[in-house]
N, C-alpha and C. Protein backbone atom coordinates (compact mmCIF):
# COMPACT_ATOMS: atom_id res chain seq x y z
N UNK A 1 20.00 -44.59 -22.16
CA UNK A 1 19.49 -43.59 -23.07
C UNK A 1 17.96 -43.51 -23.00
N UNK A 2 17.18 -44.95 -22.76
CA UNK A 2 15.61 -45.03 -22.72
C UNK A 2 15.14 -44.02 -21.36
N UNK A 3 16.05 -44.06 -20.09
CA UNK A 3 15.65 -43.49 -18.93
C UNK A 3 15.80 -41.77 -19.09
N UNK A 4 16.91 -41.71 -19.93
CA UNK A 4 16.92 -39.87 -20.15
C UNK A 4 15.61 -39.33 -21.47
N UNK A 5 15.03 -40.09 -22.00
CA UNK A 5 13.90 -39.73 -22.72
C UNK A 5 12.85 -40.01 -22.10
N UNK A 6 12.61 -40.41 -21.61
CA UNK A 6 11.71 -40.63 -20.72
C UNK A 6 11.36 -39.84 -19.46
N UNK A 7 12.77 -39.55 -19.18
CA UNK A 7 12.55 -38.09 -18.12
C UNK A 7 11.91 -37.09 -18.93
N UNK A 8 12.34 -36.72 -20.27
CA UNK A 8 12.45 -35.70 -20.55
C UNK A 8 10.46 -35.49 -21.05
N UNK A 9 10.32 -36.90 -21.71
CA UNK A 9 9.08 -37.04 -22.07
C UNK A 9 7.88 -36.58 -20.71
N UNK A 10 8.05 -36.97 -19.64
CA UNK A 10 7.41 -36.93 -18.43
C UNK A 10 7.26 -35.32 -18.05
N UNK A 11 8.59 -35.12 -18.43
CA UNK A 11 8.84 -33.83 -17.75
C UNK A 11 7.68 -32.75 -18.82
N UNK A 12 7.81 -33.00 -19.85
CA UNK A 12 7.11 -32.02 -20.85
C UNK A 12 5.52 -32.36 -19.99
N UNK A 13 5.21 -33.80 -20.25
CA UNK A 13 4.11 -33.92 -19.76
C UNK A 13 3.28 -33.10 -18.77
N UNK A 14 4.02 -33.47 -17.16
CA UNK A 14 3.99 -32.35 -16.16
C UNK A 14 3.90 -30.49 -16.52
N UNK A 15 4.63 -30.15 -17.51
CA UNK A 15 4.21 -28.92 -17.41
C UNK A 15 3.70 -28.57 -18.35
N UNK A 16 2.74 -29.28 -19.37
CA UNK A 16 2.12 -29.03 -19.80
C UNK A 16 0.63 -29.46 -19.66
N UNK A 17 0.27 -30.50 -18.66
CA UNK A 17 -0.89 -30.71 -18.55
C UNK A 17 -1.07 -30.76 -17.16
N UNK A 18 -0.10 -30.66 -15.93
CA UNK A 18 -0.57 -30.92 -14.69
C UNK A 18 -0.06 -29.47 -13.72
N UNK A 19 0.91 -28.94 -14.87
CA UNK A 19 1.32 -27.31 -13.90
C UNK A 19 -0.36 -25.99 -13.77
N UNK A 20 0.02 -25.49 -12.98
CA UNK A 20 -1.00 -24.86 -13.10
C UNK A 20 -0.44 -23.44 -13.43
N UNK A 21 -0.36 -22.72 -14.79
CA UNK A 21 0.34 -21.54 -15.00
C UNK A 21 -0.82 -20.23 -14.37
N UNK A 22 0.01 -18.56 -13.68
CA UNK A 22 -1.02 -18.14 -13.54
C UNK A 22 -1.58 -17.06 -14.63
N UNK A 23 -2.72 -16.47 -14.98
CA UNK A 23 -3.03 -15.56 -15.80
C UNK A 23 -2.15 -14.08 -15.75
N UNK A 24 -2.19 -13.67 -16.37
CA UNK A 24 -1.47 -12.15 -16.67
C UNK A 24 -1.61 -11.45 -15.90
N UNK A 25 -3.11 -11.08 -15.01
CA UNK A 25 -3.48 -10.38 -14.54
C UNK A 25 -2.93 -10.85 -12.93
N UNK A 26 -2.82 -11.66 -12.58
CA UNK A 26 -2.38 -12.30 -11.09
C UNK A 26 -0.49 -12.29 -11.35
N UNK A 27 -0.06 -11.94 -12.54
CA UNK A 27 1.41 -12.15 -12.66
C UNK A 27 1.70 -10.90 -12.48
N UNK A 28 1.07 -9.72 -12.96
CA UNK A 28 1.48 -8.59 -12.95
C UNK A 28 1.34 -8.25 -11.33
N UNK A 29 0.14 -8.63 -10.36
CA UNK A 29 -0.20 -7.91 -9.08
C UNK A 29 1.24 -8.60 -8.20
N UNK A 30 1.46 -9.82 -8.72
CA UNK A 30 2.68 -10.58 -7.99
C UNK A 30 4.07 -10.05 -8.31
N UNK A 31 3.97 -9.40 -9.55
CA UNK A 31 5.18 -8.34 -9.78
C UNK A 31 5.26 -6.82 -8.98
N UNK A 32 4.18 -6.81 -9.09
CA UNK A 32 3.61 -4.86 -8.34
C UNK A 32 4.66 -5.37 -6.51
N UNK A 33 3.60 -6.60 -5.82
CA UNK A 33 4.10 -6.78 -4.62
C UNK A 33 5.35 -6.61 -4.59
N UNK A 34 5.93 -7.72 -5.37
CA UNK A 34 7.25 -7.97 -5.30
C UNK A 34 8.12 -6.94 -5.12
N UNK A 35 7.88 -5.47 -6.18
CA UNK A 35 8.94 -4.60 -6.65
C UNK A 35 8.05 -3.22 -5.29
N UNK A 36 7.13 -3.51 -5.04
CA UNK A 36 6.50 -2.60 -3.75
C UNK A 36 8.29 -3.14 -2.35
N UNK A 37 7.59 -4.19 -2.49
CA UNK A 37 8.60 -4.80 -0.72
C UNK A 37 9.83 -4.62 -0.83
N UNK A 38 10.45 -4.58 -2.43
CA UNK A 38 12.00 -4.68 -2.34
C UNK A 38 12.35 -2.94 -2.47
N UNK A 39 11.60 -1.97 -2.75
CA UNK A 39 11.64 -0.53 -2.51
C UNK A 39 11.54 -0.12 -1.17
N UNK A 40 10.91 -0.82 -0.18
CA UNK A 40 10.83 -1.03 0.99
C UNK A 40 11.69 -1.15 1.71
N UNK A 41 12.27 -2.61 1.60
CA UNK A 41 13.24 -3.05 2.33
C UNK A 41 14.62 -2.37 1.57
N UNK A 42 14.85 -1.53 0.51
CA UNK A 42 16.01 -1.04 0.36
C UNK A 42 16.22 0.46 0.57
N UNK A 43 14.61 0.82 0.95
CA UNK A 43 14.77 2.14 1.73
C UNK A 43 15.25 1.74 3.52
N UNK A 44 14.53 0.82 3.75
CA UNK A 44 15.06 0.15 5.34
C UNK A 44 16.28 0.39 5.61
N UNK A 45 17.01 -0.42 4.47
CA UNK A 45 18.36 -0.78 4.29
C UNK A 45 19.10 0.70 4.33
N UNK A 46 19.11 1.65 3.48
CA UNK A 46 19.61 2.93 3.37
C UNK A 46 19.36 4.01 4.31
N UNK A 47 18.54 3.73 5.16
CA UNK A 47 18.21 4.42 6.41
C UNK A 47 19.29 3.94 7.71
N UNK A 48 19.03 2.25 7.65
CA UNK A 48 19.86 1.79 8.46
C UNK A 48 21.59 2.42 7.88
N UNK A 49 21.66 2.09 7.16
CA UNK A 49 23.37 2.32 6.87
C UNK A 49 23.56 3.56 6.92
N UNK A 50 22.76 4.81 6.42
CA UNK A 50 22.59 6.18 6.89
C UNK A 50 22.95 6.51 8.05
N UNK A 51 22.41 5.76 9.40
CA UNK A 51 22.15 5.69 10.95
C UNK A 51 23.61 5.30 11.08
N UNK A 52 23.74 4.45 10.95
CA UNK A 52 24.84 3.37 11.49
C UNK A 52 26.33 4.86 11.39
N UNK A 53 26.33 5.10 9.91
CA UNK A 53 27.44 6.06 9.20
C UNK A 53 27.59 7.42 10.31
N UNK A 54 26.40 7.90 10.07
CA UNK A 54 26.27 8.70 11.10
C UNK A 54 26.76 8.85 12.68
N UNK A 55 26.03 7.60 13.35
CA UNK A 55 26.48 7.46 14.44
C UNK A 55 28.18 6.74 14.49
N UNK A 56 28.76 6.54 13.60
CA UNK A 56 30.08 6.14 14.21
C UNK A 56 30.91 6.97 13.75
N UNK A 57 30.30 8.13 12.54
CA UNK A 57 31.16 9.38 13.10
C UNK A 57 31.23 10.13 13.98
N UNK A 58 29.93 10.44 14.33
CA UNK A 58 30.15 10.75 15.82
C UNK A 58 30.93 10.19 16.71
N UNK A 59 31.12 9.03 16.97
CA UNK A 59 31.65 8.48 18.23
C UNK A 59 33.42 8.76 17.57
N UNK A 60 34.04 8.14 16.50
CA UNK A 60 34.94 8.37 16.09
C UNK A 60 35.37 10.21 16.35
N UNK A 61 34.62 11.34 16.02
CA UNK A 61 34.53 12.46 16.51
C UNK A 61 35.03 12.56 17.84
N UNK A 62 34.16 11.98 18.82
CA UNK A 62 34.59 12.59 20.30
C UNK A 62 36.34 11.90 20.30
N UNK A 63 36.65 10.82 20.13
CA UNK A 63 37.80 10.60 20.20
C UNK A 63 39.10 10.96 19.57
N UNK A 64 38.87 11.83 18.51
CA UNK A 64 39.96 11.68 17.71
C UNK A 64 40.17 13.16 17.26
């Protein structure tokens, strides 16, 4: 029981005096990136599967 309070004690410790949290202003630009790249990569994504759809009706087309 002494070793699970003691984690827990440590643990508070660590993030409250040795984490380094970041300011508002560096959380928000790390949100902007974030939600920039994943608009990105899910336009990528919808282009590719667009392509892909496309081209295998075609091919399905000539054969059938």
């Amino acid at each position: 029981m002494n070793k699970i309070k003691t984690y827990f004690v440590e643990t508070y410790n660590e993030l409250v005096h040795k984490v380094t949290w970041p300011k508002l202003s560096e959380l928000q630009s790390s949100a902007v990136v974030v939600m920039v790249a994943s608009l990105i990569i899910s336009v990528v994504v919808f282009l590719m599967d667009f392509s892909f759809k496309e081209l295998l009706s075609l091919i399905y087309g000539l054969f059938y």
